[in-house]
C-alpha atoms as a PDB file:
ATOM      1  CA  UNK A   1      36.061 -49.259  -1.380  1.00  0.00           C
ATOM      2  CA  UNK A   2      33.498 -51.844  -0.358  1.00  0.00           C
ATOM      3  CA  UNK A   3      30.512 -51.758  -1.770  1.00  0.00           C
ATOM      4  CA  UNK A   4      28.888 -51.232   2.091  1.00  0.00           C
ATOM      5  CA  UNK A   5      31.218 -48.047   1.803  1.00  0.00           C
ATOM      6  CA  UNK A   6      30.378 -46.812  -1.337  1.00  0.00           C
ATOM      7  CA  UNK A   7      26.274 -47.608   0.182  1.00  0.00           C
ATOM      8  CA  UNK A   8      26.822 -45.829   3.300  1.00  0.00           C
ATOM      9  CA  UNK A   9      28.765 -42.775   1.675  1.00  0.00           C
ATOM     10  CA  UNK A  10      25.783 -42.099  -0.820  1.00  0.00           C
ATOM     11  CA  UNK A  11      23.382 -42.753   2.334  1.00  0.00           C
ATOM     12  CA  UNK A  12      25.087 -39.855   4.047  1.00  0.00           C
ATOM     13  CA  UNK A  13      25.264 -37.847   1.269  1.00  0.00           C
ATOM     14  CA  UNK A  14      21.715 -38.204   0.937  1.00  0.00           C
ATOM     15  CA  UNK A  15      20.823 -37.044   4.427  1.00  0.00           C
ATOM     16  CA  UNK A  16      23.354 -34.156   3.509  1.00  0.00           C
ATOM     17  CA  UNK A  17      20.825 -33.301   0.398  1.00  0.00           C
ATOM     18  CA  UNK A  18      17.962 -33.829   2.465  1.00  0.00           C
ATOM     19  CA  UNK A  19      19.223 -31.701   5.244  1.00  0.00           C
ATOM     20  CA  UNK A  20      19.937 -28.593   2.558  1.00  0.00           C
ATOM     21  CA  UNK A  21      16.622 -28.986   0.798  1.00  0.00           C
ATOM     22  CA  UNK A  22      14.818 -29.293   4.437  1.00  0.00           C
ATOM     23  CA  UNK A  23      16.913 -26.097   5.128  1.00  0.00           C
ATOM     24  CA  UNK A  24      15.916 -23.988   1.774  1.00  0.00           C
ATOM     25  CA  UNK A  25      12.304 -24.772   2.451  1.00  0.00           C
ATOM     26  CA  UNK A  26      12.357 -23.447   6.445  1.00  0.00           C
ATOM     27  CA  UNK A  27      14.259 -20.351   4.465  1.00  0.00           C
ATOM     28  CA  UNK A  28      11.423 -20.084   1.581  1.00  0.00           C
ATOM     29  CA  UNK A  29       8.610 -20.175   4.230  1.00  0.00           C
ATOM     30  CA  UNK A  30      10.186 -17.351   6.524  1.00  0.00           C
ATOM     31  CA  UNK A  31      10.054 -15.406   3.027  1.00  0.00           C
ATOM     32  CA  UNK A  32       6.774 -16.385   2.400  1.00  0.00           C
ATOM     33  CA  UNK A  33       5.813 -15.211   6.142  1.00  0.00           C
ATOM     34  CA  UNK A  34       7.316 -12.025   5.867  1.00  0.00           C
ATOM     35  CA  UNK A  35       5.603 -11.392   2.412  1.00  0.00           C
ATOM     36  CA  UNK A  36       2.386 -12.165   3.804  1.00  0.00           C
ATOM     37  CA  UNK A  37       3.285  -9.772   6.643  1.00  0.00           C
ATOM     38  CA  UNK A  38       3.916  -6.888   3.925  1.00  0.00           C
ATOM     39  CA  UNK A  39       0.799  -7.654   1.950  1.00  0.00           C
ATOM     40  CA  UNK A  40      -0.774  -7.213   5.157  1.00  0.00           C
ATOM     41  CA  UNK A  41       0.915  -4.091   5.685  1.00  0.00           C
ATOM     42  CA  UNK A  42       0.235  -2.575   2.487  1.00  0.00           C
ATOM     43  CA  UNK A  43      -3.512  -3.642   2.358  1.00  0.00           C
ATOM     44  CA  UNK A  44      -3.873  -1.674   5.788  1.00  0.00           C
ATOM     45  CA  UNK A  45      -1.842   1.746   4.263  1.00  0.00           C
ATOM     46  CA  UNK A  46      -4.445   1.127   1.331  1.00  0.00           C
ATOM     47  CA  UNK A  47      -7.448   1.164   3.269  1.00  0.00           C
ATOM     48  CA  UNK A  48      -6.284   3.824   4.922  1.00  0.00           C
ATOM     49  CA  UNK A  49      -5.403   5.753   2.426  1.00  0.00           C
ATOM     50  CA  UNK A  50      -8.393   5.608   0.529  1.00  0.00           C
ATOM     51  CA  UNK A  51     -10.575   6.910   4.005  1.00  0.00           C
ATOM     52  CA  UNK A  52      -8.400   9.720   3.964  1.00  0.00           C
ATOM     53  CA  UNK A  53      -8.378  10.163   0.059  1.00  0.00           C
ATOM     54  CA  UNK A  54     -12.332  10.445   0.081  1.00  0.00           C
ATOM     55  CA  UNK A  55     -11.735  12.637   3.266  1.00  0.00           C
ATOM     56  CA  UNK A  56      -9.983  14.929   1.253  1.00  0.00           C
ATOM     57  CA  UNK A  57     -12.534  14.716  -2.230  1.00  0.00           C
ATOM     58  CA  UNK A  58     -15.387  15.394   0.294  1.00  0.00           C
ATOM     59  CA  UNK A  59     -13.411  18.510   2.187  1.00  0.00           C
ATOM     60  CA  UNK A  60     -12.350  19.737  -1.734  1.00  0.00           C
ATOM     61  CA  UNK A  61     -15.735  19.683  -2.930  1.00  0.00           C
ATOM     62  CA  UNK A  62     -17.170  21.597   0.351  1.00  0.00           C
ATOM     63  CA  UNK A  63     -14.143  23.844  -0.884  1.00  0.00           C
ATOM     64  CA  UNK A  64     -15.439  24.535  -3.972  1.00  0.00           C
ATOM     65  CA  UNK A  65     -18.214  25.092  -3.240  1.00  0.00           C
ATOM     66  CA  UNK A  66     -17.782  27.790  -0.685  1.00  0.00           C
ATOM     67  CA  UNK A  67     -15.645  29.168  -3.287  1.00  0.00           C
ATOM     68  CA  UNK A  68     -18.667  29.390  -5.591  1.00  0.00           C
ATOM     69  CA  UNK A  69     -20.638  30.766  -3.420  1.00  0.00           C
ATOM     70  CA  UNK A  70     -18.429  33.569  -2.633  1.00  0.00           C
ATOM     71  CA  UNK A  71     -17.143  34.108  -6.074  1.00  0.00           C
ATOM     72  CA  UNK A  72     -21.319  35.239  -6.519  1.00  0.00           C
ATOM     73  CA  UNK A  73     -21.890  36.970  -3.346  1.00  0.00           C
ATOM     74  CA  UNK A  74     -17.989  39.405  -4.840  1.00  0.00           C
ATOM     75  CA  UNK A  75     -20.072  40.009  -8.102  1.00  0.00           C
ATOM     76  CA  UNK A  76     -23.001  40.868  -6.730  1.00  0.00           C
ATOM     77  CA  UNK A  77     -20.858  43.252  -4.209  1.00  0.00           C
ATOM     78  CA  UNK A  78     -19.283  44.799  -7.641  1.00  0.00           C
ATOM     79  CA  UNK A  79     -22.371  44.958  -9.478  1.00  0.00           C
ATOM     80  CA  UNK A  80     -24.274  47.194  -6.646  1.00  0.00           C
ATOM     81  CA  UNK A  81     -21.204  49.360  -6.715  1.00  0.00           C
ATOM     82  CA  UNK A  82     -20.640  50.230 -10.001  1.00  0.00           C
ATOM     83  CA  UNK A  83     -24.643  50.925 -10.096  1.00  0.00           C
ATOM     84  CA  UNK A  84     -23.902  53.238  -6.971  1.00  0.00           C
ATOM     85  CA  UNK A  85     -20.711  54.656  -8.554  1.00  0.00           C
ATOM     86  CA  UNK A  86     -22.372  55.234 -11.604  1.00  0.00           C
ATOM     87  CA  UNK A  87     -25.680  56.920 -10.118  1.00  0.00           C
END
């Protein structure tokens, strides 16, 4: 083999390299567009998930405190009718 043969094959073989790596990097930055796409994703199901999180702390506390409220008014009830029973 010549050495203008033995030149042109490792040319070509170059390109061939070149070619793969050019190849693995249009693969790497379709991965690294759909990851951005998912982070994206995600951060919007956070965000919404924290609105309906403090939704829900807000409607538990109004819960609560109904609850309160009518756990006093039931004693008070009680209280008047054991007086009345016991009169």
């Amino acid at each position: 083999m010549s050495r203008l043969d033995s030149s042109i094959e490792r040319f070509f073989k170059s390109l061939d390299d070149l070619e793969a790596a050019v190849n693995r990097r249009g693969v790497q930055e379709k991965s690294m567009e759909k990851v951005h796409r998912e982070l994206a994703a995600l951060t919007e199901d956070r965000s919404r998930l924290a609105q309906e999180l403090d939704a829900l702390k807000a409607q538990n506390k109004r819960l609560n405190e109904m609850n309160d409220e009518v756990a006093e008014r039931l004693d008070g009830a009680i209280e008047e009718i054991q007086g009345v029973l016991e009169n």
